[in-house]
Protein backbone atom coordinates (compact mmCIF):
# COMPACT_ATOMS: atom_id res chain seq x y z
CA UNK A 1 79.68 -10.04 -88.51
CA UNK A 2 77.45 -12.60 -90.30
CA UNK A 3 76.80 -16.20 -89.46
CA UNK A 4 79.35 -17.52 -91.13
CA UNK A 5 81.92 -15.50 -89.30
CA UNK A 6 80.32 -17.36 -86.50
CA UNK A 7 80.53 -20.84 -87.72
CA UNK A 8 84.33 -20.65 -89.03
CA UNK A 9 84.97 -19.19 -85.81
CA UNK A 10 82.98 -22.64 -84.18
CA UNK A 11 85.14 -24.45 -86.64
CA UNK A 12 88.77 -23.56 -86.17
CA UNK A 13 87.90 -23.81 -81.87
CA UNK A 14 89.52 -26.44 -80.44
CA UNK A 15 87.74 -28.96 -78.42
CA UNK A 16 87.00 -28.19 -74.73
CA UNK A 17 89.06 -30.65 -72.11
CA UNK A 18 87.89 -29.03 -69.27
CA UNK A 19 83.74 -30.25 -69.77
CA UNK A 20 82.61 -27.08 -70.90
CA UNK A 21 80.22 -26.30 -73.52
CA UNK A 22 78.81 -23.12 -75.27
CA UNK A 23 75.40 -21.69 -75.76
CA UNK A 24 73.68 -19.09 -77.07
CA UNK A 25 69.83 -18.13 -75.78
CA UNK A 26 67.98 -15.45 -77.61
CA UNK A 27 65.00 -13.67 -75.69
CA UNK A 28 61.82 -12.59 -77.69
CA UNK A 29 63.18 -9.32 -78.62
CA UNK A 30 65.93 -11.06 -80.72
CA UNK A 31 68.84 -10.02 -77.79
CA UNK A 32 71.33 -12.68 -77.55
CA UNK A 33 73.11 -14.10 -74.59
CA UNK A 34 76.38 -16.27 -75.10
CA UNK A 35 77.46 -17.97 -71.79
CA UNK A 36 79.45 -21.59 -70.99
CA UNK A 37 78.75 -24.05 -68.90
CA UNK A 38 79.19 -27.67 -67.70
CA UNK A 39 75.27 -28.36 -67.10
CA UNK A 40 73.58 -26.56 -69.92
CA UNK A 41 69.76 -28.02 -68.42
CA UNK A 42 70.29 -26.35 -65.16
CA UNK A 43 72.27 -23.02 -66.42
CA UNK A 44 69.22 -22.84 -68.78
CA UNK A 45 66.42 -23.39 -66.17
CA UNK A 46 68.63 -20.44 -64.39
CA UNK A 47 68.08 -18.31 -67.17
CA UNK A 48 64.61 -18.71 -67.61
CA UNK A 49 64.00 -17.38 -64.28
CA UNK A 50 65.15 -14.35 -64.48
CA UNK A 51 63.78 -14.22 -68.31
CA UNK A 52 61.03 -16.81 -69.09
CA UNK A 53 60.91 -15.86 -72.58
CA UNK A 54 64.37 -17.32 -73.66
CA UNK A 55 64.68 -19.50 -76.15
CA UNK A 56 67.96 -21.84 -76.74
CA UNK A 57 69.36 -20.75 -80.07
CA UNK A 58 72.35 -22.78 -80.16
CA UNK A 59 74.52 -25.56 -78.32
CA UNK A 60 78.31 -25.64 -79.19
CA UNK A 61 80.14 -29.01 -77.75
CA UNK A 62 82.84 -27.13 -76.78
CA UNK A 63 84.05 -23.90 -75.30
CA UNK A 64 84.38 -20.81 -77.95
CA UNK A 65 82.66 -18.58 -75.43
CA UNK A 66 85.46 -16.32 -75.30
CA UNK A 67 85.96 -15.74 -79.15
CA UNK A 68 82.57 -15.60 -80.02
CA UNK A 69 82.38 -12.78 -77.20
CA UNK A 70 85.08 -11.24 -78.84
CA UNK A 71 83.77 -11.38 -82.47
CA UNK A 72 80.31 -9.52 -81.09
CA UNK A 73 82.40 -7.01 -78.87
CA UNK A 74 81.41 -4.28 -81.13
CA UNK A 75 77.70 -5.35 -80.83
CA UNK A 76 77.02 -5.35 -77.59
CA UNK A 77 74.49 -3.75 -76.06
CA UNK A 78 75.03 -5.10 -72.31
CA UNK A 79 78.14 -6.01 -71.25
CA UNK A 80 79.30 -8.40 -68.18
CA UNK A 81 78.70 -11.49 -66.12
């Protein structure tokens, strides 16, 4: 899986009707988190509680939460909500 995986995957997503968008926050040991939401500010300020070392790597206008999950299946190291 390579970054380009990840952006054709972006690419061929259809557009969100129901508000969502996708991120992905990276903490400072270079572990990634890929979540959805409708208010990225406050899901982010929820984050940072818990870990106030993450960093926003990426906003996605749209939701491709579930393939992007899928894509890093194999990679995960936690897995869950």
């Amino acid at each position: 899986m390579n970054r380009k995986d990840i952006e054709r995957t972006i690419k061929n997503t259809s557009r969100s009707k129901n508000g969502y968008v996708t991120y992905i926050v990276m903490d400072k040991f270079g572990l990634f988190k890929v979540g959805r939401s409708r208010d990225v500010k406050s899901r982010f300020s929820q984050i940072k509680t818990a870990n106030p070392h993450i960093i926003v790597y990426k906003i996605i206008d749209f939701d491709c939460e579930n393939q992007i999950h899928d894509m890093l299946s194999n990679c995960s190291i936690v897995t869950g909500k």
